[in-house]
C-alpha atoms as a PDB file:
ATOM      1  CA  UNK A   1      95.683  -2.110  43.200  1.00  0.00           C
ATOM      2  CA  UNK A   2      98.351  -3.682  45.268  1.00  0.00           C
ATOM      3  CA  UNK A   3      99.001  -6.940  46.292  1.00  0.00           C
ATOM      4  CA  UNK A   4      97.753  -6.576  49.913  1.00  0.00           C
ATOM      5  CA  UNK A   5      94.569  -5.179  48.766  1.00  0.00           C
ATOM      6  CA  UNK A   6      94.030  -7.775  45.766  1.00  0.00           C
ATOM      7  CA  UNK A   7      95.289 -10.795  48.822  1.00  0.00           C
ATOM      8  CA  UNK A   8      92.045  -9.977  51.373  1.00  0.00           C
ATOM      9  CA  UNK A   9      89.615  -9.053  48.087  1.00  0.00           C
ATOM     10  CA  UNK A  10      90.605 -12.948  47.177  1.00  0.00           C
ATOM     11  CA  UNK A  11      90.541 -14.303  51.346  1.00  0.00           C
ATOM     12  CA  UNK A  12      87.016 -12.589  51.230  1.00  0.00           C
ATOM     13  CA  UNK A  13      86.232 -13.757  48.234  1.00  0.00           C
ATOM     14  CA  UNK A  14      87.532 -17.977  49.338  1.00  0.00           C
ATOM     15  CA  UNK A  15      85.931 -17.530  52.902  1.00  0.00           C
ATOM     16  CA  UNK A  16      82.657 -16.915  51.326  1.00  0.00           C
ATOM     17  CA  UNK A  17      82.169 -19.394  48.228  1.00  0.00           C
ATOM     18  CA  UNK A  18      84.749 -22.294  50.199  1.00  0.00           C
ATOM     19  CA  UNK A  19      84.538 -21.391  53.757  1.00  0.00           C
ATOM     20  CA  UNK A  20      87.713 -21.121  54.502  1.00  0.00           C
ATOM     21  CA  UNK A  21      88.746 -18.600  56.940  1.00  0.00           C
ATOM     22  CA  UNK A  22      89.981 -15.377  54.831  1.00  0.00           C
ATOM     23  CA  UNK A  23      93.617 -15.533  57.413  1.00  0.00           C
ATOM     24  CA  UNK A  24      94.157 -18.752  56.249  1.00  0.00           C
ATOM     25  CA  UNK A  25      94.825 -17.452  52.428  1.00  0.00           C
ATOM     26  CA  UNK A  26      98.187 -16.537  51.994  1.00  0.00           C
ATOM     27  CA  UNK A  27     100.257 -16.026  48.657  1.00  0.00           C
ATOM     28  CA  UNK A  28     102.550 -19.312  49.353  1.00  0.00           C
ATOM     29  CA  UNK A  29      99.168 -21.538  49.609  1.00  0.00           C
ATOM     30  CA  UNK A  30      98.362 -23.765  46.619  1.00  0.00           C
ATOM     31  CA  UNK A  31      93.755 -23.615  45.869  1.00  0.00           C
ATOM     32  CA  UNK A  32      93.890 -27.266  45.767  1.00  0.00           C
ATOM     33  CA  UNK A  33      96.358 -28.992  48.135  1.00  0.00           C
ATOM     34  CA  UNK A  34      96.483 -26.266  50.429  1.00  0.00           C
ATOM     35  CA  UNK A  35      93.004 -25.062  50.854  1.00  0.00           C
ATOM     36  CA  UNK A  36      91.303 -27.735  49.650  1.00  0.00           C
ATOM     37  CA  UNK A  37      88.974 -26.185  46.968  1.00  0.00           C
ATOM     38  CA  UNK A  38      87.668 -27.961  43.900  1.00  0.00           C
ATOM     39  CA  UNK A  39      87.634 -27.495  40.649  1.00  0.00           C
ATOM     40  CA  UNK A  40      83.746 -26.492  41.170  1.00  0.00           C
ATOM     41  CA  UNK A  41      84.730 -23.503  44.140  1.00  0.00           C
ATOM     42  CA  UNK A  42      87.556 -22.504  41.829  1.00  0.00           C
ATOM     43  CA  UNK A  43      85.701 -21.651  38.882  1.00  0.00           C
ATOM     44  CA  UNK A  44      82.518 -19.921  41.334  1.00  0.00           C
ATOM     45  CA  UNK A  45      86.173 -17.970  42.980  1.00  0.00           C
ATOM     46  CA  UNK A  46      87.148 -16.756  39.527  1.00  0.00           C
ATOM     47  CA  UNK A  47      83.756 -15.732  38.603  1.00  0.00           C
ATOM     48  CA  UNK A  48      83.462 -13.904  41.868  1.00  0.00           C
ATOM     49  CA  UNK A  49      87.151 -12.739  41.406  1.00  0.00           C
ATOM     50  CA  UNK A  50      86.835 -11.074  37.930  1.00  0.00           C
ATOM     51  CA  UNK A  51      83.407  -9.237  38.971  1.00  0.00           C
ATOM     52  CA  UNK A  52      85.800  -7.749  42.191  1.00  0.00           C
ATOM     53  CA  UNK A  53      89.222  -7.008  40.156  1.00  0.00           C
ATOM     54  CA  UNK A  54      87.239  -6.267  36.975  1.00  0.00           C
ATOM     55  CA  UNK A  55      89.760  -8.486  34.897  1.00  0.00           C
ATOM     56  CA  UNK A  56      88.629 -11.097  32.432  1.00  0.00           C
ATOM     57  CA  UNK A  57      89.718 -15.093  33.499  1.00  0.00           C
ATOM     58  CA  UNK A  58      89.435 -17.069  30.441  1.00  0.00           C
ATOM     59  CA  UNK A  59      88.513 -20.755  31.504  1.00  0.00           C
ATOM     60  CA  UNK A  60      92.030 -21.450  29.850  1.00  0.00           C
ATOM     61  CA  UNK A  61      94.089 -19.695  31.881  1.00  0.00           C
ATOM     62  CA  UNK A  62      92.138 -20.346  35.212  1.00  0.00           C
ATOM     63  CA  UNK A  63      93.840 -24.362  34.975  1.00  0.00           C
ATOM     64  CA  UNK A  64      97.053 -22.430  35.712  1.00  0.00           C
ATOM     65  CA  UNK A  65      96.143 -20.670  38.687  1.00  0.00           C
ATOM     66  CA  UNK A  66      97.061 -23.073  40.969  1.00  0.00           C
ATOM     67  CA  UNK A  67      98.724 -20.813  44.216  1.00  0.00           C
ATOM     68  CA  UNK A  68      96.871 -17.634  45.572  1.00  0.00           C
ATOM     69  CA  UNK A  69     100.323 -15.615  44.469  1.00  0.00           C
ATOM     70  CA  UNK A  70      98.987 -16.913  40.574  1.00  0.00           C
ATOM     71  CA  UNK A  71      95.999 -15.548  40.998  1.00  0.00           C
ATOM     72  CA  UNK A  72      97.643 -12.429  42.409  1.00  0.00           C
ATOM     73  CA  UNK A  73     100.161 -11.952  39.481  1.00  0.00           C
ATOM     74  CA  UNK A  74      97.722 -12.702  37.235  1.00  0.00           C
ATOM     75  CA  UNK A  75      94.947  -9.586  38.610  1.00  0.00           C
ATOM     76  CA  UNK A  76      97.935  -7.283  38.665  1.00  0.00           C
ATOM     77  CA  UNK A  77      99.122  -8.417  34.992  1.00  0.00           C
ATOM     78  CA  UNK A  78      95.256  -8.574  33.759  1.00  0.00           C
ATOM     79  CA  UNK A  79      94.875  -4.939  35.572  1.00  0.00           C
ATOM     80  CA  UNK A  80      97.958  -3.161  34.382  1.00  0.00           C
ATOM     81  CA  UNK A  81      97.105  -4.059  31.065  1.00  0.00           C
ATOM     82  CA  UNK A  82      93.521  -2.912  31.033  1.00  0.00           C
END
């Protein structure tokens, strides 16, 4: 999976549980101060995000996954490894 493809699996994935608009999610942006999302929408995005990517986000690890680029290093790690 490449980065392109994992970047609009995770806009889809933000416009749907935070409403914000998929274009708008860009590797650069931090979850929190960027796009706004709470710890609540974060944990419902890495639910959602490990049933698309099939990769396993321990609640551990998800406190680190503060930029979409984290999240996208971390699918590509989690699915290189699998």
């Amino acid at each position: 999976m490449t980065e392109q493809e994992i970047l609009e699996g995770l806009g889809e994935i933000v416009e749907e549980i935070a409403g914000v608009p998929a274009a708008d999610v860009t590797p650069a942006k931090s979850f929190v101060d960027d796009l706004d999302i709470d710890s609540l929408a974060m944990v419902e995005i890495a639910v959602a995000a490990q049933d698309k990517f099939g990769v396993e986000i321990p609640d551990d690890q998800l406190k680190d996954l503060k930029t979409v680029q984290d999240v996208i290093d971390y699918v590509k790690r989690s699915s290189a490894s699998a």
